[in-house]
N, C-alpha and C. Protein backbone atom coordinates (compact mmCIF):
# COMPACT_ATOMS: atom_id res chain seq x y z
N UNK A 1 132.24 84.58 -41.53
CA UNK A 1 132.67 85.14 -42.81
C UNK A 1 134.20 85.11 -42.89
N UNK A 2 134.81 84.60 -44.19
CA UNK A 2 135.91 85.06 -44.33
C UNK A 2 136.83 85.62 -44.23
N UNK A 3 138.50 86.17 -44.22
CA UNK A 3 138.75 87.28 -44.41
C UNK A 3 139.29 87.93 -46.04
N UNK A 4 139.07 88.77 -46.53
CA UNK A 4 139.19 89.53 -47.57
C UNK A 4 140.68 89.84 -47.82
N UNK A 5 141.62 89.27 -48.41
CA UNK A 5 142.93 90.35 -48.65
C UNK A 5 142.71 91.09 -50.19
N UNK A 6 142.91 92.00 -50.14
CA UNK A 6 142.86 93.05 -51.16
C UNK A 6 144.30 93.41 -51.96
N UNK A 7 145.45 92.78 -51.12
CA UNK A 7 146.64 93.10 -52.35
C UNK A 7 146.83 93.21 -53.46
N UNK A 8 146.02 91.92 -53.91
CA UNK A 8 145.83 91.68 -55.49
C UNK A 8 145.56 92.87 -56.38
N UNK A 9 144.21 93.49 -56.47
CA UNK A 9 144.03 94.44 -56.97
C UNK A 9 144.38 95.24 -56.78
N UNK A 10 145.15 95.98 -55.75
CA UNK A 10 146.19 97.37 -55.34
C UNK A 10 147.18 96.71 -56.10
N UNK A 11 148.05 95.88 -56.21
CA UNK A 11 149.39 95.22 -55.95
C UNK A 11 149.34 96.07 -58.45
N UNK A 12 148.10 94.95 -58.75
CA UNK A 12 147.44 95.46 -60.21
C UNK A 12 147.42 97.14 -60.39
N UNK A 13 147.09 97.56 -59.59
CA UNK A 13 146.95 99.03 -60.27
C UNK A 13 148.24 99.81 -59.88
N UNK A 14 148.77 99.50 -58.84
CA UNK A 14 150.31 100.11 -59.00
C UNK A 14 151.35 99.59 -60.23
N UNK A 15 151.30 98.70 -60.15
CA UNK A 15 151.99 97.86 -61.22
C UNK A 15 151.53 98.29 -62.57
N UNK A 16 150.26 98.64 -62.89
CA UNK A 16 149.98 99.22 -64.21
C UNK A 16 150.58 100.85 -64.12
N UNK A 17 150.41 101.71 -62.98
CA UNK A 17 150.84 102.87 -63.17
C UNK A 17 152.33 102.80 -63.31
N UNK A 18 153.49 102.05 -62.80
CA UNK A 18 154.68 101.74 -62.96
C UNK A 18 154.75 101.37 -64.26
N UNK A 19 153.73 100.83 -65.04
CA UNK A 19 154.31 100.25 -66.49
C UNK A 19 154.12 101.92 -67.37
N UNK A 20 153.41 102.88 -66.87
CA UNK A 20 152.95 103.84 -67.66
C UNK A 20 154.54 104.96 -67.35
N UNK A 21 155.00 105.05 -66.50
CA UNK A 21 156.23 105.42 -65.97
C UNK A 21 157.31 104.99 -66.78
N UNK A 22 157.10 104.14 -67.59
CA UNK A 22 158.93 103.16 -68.05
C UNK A 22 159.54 103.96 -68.62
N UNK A 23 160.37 103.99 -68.37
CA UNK A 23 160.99 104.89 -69.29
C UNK A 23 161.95 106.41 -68.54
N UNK A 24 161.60 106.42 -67.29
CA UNK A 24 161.03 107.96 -66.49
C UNK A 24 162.57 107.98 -65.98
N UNK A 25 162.96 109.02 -65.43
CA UNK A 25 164.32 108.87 -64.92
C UNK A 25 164.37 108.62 -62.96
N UNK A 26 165.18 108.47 -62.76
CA UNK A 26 165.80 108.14 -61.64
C UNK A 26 164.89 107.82 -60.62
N UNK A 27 163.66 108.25 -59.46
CA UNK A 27 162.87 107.71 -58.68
C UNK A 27 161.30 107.57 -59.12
N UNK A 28 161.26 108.24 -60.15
CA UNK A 28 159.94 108.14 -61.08
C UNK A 28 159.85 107.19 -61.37
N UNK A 29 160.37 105.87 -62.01
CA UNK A 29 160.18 104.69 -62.77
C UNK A 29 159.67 103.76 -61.95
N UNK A 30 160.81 103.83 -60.60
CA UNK A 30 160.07 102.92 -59.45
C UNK A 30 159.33 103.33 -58.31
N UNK A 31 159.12 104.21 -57.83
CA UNK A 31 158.38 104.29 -56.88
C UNK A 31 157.02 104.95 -56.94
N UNK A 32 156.07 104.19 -56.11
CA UNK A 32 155.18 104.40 -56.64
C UNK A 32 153.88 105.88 -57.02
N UNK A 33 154.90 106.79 -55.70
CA UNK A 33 153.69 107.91 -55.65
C UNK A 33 154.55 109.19 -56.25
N UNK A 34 156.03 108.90 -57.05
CA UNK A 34 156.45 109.80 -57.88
C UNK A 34 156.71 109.32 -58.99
N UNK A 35 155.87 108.04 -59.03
CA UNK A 35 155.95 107.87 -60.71
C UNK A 35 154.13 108.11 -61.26
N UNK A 36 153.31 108.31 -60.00
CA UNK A 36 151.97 108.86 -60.25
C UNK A 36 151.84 110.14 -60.33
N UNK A 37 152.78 110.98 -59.89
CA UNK A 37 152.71 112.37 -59.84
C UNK A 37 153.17 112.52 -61.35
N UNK A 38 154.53 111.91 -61.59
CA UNK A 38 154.95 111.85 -63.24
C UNK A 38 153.76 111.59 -64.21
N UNK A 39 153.20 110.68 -64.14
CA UNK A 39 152.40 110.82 -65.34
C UNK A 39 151.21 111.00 -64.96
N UNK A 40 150.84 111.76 -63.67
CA UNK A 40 149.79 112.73 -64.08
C UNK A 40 150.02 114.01 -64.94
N UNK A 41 151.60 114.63 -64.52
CA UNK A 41 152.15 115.84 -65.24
C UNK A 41 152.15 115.10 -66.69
N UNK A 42 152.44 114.35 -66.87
CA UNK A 42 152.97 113.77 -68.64
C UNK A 42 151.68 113.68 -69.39
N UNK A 43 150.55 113.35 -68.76
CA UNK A 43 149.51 113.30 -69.60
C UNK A 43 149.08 114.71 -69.75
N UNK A 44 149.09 115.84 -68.68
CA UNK A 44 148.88 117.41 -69.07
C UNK A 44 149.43 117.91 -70.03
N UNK A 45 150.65 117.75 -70.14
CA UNK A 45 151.53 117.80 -70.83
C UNK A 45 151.30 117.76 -72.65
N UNK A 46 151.17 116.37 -72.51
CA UNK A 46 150.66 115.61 -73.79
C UNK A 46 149.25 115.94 -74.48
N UNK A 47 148.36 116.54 -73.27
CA UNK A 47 147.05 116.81 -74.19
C UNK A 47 147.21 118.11 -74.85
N UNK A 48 148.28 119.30 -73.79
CA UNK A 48 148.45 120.39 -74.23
C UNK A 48 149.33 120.22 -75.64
N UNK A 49 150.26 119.21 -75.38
CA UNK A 49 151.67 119.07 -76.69
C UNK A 49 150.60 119.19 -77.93
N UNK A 50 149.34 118.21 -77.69
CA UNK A 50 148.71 117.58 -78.85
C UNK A 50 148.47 119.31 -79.74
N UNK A 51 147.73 120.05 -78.77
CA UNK A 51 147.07 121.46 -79.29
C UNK A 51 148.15 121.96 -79.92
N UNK A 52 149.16 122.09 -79.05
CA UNK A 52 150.66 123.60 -79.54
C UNK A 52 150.95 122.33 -81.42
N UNK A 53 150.88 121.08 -81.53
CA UNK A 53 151.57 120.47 -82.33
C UNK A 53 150.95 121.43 -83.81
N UNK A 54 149.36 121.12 -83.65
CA UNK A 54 148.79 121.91 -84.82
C UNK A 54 148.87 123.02 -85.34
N UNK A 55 148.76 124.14 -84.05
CA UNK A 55 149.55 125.60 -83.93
C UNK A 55 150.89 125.57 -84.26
N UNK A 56 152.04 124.95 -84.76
CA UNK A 56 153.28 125.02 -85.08
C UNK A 56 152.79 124.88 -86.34
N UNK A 57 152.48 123.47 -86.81
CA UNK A 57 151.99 123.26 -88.04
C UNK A 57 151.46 124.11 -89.02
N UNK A 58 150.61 124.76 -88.35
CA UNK A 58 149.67 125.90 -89.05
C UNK A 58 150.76 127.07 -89.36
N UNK A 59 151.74 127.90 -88.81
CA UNK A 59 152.42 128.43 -88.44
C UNK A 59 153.72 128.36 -89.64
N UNK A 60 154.02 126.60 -89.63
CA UNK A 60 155.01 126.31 -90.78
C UNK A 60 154.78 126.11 -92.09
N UNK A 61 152.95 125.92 -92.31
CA UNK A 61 152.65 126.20 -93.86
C UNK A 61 152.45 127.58 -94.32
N UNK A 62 152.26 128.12 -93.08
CA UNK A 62 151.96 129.42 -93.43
C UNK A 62 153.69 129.84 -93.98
N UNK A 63 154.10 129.70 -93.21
CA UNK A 63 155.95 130.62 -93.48
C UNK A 63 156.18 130.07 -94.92
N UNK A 64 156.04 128.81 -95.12
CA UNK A 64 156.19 128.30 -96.61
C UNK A 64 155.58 128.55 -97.70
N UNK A 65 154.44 128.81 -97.40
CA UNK A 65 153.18 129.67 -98.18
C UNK A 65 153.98 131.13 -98.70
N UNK A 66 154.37 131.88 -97.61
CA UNK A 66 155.07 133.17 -97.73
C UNK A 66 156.07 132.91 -98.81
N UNK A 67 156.97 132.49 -98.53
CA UNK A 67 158.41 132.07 -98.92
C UNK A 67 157.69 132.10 -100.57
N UNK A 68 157.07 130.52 -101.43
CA UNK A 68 157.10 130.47 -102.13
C UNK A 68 155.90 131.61 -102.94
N UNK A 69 155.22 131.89 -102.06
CA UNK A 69 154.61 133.54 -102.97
C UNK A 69 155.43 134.77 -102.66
N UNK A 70 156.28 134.61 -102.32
CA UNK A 70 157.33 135.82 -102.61
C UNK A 70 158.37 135.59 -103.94
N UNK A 71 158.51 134.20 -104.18
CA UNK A 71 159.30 133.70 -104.99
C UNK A 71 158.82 133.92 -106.46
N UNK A 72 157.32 134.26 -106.19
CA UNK A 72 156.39 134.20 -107.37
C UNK A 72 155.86 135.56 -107.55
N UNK A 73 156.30 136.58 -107.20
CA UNK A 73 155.86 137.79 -106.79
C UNK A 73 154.89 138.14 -106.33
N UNK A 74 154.57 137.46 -105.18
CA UNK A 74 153.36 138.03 -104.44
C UNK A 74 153.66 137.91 -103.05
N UNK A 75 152.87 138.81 -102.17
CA UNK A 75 153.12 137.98 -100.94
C UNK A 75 151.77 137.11 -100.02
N UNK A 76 152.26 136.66 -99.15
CA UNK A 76 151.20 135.57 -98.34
C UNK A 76 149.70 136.07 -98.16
N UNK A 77 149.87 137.35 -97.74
CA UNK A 77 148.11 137.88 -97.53
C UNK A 77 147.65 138.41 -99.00
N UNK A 78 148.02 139.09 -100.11
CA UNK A 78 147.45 138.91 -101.50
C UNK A 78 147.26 137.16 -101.75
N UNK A 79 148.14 136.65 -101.66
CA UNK A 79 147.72 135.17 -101.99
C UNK A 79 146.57 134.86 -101.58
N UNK A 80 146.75 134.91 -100.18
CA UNK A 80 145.48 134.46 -99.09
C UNK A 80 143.88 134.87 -99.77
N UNK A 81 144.46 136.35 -99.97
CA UNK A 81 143.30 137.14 -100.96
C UNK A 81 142.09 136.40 -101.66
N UNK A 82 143.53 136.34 -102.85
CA UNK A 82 143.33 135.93 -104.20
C UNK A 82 142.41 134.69 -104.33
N UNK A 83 143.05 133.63 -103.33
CA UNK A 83 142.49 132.54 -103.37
C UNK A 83 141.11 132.55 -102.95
N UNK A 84 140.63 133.50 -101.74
CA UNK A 84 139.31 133.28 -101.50
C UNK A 84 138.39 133.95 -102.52
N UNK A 85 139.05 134.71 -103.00
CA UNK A 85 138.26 135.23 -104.11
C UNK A 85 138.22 134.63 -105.37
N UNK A 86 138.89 133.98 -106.07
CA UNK A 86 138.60 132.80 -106.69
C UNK A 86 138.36 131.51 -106.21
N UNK A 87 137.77 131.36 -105.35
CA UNK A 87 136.47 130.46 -104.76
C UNK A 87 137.88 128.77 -105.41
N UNK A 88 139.03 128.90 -104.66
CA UNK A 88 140.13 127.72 -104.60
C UNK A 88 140.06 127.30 -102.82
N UNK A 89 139.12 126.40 -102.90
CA UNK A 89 139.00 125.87 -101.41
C UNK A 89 140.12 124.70 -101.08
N UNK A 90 141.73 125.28 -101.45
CA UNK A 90 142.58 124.25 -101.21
C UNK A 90 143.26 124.89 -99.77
N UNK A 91 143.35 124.40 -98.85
CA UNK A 91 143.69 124.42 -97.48
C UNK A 91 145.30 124.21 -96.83
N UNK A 92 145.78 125.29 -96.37
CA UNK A 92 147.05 125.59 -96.23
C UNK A 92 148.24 124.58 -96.45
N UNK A 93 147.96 123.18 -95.39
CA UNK A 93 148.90 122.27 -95.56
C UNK A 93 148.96 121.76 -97.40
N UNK A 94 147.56 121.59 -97.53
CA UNK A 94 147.73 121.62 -99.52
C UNK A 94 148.62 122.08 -100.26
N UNK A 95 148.44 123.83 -100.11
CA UNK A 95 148.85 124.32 -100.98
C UNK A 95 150.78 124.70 -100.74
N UNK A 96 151.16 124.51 -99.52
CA UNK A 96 152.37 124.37 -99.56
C UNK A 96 153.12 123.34 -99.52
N UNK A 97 152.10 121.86 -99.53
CA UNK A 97 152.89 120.26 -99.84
C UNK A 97 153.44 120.87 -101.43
N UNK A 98 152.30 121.59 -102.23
CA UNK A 98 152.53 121.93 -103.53
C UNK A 98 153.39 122.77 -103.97
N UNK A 99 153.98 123.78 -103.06
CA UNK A 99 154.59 124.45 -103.09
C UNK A 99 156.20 123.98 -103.22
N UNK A 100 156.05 122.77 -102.12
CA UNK A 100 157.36 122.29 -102.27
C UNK A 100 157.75 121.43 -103.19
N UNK A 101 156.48 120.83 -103.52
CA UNK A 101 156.94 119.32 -104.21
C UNK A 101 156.51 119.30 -106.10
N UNK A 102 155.72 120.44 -106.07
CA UNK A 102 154.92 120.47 -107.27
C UNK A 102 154.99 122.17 -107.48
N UNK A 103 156.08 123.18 -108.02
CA UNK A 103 155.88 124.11 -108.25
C UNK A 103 155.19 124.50 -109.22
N UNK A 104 155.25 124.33 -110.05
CA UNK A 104 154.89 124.51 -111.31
C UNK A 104 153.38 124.73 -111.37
N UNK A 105 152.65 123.51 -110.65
CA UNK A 105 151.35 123.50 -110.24
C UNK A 105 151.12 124.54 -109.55
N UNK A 106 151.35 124.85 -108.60
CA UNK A 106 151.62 126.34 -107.69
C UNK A 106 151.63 127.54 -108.33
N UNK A 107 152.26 127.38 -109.22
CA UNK A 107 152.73 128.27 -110.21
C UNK A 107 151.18 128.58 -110.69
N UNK A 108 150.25 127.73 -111.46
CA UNK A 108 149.48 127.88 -111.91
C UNK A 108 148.48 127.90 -111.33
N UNK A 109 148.29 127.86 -109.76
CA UNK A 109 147.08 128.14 -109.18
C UNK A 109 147.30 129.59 -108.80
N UNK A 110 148.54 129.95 -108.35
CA UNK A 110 148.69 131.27 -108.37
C UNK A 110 148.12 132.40 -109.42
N UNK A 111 148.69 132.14 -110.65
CA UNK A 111 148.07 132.63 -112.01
C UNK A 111 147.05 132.67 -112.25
N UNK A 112 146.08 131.91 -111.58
CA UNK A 112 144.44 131.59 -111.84
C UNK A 112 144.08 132.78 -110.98
């Protein structure tokens, strides 16, 4: 029987984890078992970033929500109210794209 060298495919999967590294600073980029430790942390990182991104989001229509129903004399939780009680199934990022860009409209869902 033959003999087997195996470099090839090691030589491939380091080389792909180094391409996932580019970018990384100083011994992370090139070497190989602290640029695997790096983006094992970077992908934790990133699945958590993904969650906190929506939670900010949610967070910044809400403050804008506030802002422009204070502007209108009301505040954010009467709004909040109002709306479920007139059965307006328009959903936070909605109603403060509208807030910013379309007052007037705002204006008049408020009034409803």
């Amino acid at each position: 029987m033959s003999r087997v060298k195996r470099g090839k495919s090691a030589n491939k999967r380091r080389k792909g984890l180094l391409k996932l590294a580019k970018g990384y600073k100083w011994r992370r980029k090139s070497h190989y078992r602290a640029a695997k430790e790096a983006v094992l942390h970077a992908g934790s990182h990133a699945f958590s970033g993904r969650k906190i991104k929506k939670r900010d989001y949610r967070s910044l229509w809400i403050t804008r929500l506030s802002a422009a129903a204070k502007l209108n004399g009301t505040s954010y939780s009467k709004l909040a109210g109002e709306l479920k009680k007139s059965k307006i199934g328009l959903n936070r990022k909605m109603l403060s794209e509208l807030a910013i860009n379309h007052p007037e409209v705002f204006k008049k869902i408020i009034t409803k």
